[in-house]
C-alpha atoms as a PDB file:
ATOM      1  CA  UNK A   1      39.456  18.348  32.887  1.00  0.00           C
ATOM      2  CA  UNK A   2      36.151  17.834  32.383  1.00  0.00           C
ATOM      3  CA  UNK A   3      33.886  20.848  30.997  1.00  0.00           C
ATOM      4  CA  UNK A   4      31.322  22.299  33.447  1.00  0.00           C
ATOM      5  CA  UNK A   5      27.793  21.662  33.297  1.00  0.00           C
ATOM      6  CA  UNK A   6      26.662  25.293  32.334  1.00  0.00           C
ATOM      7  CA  UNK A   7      29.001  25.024  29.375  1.00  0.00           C
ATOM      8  CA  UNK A   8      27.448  22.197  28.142  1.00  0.00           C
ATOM      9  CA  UNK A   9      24.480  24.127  26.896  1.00  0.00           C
ATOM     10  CA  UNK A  10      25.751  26.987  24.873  1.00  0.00           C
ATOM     11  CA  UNK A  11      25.422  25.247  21.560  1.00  0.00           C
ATOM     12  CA  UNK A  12      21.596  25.402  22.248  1.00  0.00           C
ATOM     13  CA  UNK A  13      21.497  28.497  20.409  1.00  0.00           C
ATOM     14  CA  UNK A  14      23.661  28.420  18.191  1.00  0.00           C
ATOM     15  CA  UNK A  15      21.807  25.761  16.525  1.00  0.00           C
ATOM     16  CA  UNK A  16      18.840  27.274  16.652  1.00  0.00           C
ATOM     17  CA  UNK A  17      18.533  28.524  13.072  1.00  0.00           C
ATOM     18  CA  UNK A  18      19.743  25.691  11.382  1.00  0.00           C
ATOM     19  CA  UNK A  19      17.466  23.283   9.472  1.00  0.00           C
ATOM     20  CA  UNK A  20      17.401  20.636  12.138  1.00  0.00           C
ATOM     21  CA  UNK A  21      18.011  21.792  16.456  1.00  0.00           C
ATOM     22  CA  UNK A  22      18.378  20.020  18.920  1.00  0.00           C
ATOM     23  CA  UNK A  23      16.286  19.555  22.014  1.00  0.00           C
ATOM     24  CA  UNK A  24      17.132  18.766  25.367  1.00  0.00           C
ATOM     25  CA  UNK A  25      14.780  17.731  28.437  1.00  0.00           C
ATOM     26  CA  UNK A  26      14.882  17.437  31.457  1.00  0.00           C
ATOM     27  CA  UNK A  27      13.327  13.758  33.026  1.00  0.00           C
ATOM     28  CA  UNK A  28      12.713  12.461  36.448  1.00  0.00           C
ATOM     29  CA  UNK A  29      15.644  11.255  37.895  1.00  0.00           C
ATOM     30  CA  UNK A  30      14.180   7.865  38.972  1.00  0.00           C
ATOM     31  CA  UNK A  31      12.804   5.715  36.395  1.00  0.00           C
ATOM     32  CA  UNK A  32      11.532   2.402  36.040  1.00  0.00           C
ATOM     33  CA  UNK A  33      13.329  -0.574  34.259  1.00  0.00           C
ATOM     34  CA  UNK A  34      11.773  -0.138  30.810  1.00  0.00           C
ATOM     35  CA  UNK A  35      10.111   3.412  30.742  1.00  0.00           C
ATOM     36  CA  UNK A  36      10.206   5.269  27.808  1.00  0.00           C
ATOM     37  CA  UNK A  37      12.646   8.138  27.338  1.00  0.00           C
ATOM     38  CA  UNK A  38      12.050  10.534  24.225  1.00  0.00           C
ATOM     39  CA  UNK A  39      15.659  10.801  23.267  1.00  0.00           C
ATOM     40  CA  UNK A  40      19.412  10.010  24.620  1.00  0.00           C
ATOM     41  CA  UNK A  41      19.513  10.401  28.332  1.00  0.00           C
ATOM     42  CA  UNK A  42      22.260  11.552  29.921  1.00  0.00           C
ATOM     43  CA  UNK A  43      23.931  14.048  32.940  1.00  0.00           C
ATOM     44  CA  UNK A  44      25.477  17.464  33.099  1.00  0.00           C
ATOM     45  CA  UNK A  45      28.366  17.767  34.942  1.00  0.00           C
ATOM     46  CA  UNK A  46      28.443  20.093  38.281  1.00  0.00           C
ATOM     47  CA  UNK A  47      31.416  21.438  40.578  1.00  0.00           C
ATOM     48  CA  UNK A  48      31.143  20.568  44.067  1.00  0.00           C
ATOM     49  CA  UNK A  49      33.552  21.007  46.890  1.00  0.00           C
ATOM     50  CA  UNK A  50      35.345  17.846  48.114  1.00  0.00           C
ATOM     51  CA  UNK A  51      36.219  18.046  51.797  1.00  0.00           C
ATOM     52  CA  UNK A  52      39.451  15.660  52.145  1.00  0.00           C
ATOM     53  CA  UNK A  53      39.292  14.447  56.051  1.00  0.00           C
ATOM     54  CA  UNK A  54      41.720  12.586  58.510  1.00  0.00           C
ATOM     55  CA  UNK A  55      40.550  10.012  61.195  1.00  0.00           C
ATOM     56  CA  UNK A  56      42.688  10.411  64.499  1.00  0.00           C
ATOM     57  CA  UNK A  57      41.875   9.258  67.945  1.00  0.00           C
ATOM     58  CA  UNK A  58      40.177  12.598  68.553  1.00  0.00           C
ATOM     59  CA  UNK A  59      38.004  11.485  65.520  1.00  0.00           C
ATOM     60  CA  UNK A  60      37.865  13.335  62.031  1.00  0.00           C
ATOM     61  CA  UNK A  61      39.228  16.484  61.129  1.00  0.00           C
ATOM     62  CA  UNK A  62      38.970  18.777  58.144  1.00  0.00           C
ATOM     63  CA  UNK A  63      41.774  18.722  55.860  1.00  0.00           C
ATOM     64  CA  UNK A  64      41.471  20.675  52.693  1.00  0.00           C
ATOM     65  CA  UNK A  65      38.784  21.051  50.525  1.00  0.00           C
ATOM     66  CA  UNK A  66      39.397  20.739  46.728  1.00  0.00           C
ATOM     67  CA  UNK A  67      36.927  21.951  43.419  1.00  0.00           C
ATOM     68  CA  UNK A  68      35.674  19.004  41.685  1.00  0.00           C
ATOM     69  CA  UNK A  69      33.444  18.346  38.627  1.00  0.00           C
ATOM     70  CA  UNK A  70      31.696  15.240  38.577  1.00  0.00           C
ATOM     71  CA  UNK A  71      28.000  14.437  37.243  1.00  0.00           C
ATOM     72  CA  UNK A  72      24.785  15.620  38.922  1.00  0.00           C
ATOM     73  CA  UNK A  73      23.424  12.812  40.706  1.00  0.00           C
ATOM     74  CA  UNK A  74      20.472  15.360  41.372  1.00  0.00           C
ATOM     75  CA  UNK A  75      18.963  15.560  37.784  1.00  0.00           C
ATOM     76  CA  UNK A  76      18.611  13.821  34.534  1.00  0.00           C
ATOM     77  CA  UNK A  77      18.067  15.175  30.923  1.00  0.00           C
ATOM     78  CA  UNK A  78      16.756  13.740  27.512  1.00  0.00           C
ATOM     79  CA  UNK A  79      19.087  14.319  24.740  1.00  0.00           C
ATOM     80  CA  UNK A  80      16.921  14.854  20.838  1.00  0.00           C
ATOM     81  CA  UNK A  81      16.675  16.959  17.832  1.00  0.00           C
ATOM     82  CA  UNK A  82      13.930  17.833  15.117  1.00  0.00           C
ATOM     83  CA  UNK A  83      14.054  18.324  11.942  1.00  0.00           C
ATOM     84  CA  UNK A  84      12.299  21.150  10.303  1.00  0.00           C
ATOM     85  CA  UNK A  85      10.492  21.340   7.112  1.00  0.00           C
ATOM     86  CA  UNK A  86      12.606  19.866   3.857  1.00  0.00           C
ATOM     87  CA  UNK A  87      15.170  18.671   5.768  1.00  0.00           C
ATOM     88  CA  UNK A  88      17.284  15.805   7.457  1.00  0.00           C
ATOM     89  CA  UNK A  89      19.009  15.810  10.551  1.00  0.00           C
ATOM     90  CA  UNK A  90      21.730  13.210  11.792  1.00  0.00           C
ATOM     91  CA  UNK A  91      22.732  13.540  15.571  1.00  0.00           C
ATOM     92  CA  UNK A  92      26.443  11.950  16.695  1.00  0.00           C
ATOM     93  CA  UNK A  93      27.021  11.762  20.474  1.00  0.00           C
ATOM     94  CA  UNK A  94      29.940  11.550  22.137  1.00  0.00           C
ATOM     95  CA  UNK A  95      29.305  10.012  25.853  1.00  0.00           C
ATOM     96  CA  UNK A  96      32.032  10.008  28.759  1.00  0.00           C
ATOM     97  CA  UNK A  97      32.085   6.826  31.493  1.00  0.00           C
ATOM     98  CA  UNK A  98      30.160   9.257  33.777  1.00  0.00           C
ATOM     99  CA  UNK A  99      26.699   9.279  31.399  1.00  0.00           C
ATOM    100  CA  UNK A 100      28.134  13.082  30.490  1.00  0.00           C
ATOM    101  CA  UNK A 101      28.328  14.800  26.952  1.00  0.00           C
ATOM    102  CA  UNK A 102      31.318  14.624  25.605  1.00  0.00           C
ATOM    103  CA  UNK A 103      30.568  16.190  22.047  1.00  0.00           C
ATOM    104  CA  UNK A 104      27.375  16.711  19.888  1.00  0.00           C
ATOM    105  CA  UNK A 105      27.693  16.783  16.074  1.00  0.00           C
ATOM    106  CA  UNK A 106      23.865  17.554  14.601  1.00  0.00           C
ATOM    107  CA  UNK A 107      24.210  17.708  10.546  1.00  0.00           C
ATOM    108  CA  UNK A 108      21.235  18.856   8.072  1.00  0.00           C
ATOM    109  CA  UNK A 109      20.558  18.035   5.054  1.00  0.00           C
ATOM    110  CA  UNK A 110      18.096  20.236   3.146  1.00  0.00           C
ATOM    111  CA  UNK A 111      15.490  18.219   0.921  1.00  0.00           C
ATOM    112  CA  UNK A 112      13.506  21.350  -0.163  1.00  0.00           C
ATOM    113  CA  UNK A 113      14.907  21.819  -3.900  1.00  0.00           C
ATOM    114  CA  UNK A 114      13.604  18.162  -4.180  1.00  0.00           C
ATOM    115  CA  UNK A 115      10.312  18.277  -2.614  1.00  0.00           C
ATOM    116  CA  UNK A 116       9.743  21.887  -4.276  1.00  0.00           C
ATOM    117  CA  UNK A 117      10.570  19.835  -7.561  1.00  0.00           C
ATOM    118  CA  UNK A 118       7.983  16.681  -6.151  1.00  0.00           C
ATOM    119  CA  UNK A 119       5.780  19.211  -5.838  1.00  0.00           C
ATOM    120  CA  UNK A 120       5.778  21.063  -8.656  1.00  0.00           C
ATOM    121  CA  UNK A 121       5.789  18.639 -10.830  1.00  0.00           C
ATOM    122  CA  UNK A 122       2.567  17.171  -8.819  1.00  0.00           C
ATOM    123  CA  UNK A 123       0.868  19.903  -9.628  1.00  0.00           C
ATOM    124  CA  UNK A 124       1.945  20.208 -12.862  1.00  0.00           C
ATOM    125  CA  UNK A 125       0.517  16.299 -13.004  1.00  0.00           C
ATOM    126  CA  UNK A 126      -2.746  17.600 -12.183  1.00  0.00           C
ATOM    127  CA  UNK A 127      -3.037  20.709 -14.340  1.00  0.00           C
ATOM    128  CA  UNK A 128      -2.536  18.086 -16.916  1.00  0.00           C
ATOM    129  CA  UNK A 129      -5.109  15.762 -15.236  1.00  0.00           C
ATOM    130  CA  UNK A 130      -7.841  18.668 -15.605  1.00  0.00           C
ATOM    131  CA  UNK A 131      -6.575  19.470 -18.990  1.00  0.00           C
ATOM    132  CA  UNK A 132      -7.346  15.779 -20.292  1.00  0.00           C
ATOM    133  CA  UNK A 133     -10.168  15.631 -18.191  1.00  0.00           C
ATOM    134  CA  UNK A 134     -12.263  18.695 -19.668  1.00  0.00           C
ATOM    135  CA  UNK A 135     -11.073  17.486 -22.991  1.00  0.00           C
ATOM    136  CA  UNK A 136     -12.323  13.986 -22.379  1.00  0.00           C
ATOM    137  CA  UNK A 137     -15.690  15.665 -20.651  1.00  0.00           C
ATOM    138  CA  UNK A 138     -16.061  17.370 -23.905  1.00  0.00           C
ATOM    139  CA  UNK A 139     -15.600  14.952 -26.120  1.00  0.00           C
ATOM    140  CA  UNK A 140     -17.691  12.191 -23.882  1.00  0.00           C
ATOM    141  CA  UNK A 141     -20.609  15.938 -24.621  1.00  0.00           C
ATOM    142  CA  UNK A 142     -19.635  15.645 -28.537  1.00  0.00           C
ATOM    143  CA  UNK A 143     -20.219  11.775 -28.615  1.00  0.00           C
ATOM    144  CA  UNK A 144     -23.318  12.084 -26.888  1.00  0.00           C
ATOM    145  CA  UNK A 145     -24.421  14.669 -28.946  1.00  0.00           C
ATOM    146  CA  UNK A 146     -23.966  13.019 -32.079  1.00  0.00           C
ATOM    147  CA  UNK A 147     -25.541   9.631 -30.717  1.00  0.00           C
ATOM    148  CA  UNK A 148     -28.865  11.961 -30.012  1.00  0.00           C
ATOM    149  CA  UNK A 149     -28.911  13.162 -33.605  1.00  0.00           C
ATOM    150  CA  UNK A 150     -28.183   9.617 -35.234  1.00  0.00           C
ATOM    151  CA  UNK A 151     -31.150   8.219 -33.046  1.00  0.00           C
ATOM    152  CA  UNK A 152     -33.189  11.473 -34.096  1.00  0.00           C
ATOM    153  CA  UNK A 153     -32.489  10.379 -37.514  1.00  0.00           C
ATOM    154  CA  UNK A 154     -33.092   6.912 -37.213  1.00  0.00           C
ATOM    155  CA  UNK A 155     -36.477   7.739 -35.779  1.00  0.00           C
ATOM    156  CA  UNK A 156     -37.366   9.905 -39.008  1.00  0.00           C
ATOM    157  CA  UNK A 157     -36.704   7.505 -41.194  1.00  0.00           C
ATOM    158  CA  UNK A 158     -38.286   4.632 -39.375  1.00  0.00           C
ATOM    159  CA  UNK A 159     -41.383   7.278 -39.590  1.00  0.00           C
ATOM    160  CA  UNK A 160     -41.039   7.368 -43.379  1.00  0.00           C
ATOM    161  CA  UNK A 161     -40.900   4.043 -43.869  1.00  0.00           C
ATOM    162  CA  UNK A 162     -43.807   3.392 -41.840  1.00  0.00           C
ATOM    163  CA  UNK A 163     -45.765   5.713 -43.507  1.00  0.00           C
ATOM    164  CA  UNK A 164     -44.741   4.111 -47.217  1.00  0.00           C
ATOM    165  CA  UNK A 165     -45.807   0.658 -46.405  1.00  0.00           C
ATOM    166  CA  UNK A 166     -49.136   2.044 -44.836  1.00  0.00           C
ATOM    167  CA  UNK A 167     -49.322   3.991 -48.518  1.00  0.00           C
ATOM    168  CA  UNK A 168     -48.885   0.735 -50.359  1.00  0.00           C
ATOM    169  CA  UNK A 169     -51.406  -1.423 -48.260  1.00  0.00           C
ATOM    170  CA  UNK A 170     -53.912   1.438 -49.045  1.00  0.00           C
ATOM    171  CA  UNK A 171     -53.170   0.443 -52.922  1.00  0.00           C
ATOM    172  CA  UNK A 172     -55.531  -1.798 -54.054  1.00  0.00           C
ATOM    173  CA  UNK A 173     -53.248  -2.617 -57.313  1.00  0.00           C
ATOM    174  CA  UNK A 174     -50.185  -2.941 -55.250  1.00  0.00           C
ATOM    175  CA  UNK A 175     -48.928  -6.718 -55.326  1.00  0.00           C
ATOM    176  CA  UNK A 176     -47.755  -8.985 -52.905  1.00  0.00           C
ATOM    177  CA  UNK A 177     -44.142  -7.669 -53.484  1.00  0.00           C
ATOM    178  CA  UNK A 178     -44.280  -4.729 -53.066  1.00  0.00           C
ATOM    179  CA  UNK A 179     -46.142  -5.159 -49.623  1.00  0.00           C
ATOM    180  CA  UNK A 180     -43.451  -7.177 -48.497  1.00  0.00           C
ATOM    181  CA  UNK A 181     -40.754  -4.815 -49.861  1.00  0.00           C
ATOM    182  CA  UNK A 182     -42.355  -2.108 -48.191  1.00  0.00           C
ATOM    183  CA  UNK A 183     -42.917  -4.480 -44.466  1.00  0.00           C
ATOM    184  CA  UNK A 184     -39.249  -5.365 -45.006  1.00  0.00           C
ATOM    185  CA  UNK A 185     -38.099  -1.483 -45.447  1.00  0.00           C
ATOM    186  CA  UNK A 186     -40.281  -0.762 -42.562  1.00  0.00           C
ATOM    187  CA  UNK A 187     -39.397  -3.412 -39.970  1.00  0.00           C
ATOM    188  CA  UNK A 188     -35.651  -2.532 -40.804  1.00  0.00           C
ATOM    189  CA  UNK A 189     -35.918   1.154 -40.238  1.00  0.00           C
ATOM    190  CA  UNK A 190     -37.905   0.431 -36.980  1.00  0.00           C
ATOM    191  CA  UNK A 191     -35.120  -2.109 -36.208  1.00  0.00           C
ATOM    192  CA  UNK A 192     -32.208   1.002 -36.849  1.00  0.00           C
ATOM    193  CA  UNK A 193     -34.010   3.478 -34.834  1.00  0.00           C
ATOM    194  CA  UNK A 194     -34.205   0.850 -31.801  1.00  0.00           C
ATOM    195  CA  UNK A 195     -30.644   0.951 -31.827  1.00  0.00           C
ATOM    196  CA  UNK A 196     -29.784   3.960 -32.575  1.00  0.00           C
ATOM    197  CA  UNK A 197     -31.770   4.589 -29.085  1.00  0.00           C
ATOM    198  CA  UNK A 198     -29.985   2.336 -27.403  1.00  0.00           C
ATOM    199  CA  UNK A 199     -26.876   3.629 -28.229  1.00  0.00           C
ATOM    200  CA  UNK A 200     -27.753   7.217 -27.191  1.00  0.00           C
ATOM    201  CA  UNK A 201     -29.245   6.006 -23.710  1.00  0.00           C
ATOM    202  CA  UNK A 202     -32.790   6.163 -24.864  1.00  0.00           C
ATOM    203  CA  UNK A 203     -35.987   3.568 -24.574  1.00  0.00           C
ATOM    204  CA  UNK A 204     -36.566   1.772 -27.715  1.00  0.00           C
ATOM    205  CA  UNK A 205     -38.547   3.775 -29.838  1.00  0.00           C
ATOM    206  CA  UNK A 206     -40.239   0.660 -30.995  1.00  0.00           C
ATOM    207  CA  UNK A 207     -40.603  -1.886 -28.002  1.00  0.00           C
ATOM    208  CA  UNK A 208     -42.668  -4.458 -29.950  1.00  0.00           C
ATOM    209  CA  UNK A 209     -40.131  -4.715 -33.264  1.00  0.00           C
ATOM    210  CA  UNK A 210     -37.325  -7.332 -31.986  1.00  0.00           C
ATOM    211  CA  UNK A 211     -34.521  -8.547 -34.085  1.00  0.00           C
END
């Protein structure tokens, strides 16, 4: 015996708080060759009376009438489920001749110690990600720092030397030499600052002195 169409929707909620439900709709009755349904479609079954009749000469008459349950011809539903957060559902149908439910088996499978895990350990990715990050910031600050100070240095001395070879072409006793000692010492220190500069993202301290 076939069970009757209002039965066939008390597992509705008794589902309901489970990680995955399912979800039934009901659809027009008539559809087109081809139209999209959003899930399995199938009927409920309904009683109706059946009205057995005999044909005499006097025409038809009433017999008995007998309780059947048969599928509604009248209406047409949409058979689905959803899953909820962290989890996996799996639907199994069961489907008599008649397009009616036979059995529905919905199983869940809760993904949330996994995706908690995912996700911790995402996060825990990108506190490590800031971590290196401010400590390569800060040493990217150091480096920069101490480029500045070399080129600072650089520039000094290129100063110095500059000012020593002007010191020895003011000597009227110095010898040829020692002016070229002192040019060398000074087109070498200008040569050092220049890249010093470079190296700390400055201009060239001396833009006429190339190597």
């Amino acid at each position: 015996m076939r069970v009757p169409g209002y039965l066939s929707f008390i597992f509705l909620p008794l589902l309901t708080g489970c990680a995955s439900q399912i979800v039934v709709t009901e659809i027009g009755n008539k559809l087109d060759p081809g139209e999209y349904v959003n899930g399995f479609p199938f009927r409920v079954p309904k009683r109706f009376d059946a009205v057995i009749y005999e044909k005499s000469d006097q025409g038809y008459r009433e017999l008995s009438a007998i309780p059947v349950t048969i599928a509604d011809p009248d209406r047409l539903f949409a058979l689905n489920f959803r899953s909820q957060l962290f989890s996996n559902g799996t639907m199994e149908v069961t489907v008599n001749p008649d397009n009616t439910i036979q059995q529905v088996t919905l199983t869940s499978k809760s993904t949330g110690g996994a995706t908690l895990t995912a996700l911790g350990t995402q996060i825990n990715g990108l506190a490590t990600a800031g971590r290196s990050g401010k400590s390569a910031e800060s040493a990217a600050e150091t480096a920069q720092a101490s480029a500045l100070l070399a080129a600072d240095k650089a520039r000094q001395g290129a100063d110095l030397a500059i000012l020593q070879y002007q010191t020895v072409l003011a000597n009227s006793g110095a010898t040829p030499i020692d002016l070229l000692k002192a040019s060398q010492a000074m087109r070498t220190a200008q040569l050092d600052a220049n890249e010093k500069a470079r190296l700390a993202g400055r201009p060239p301290y001396f833009p006429g002195v190339m190597p």
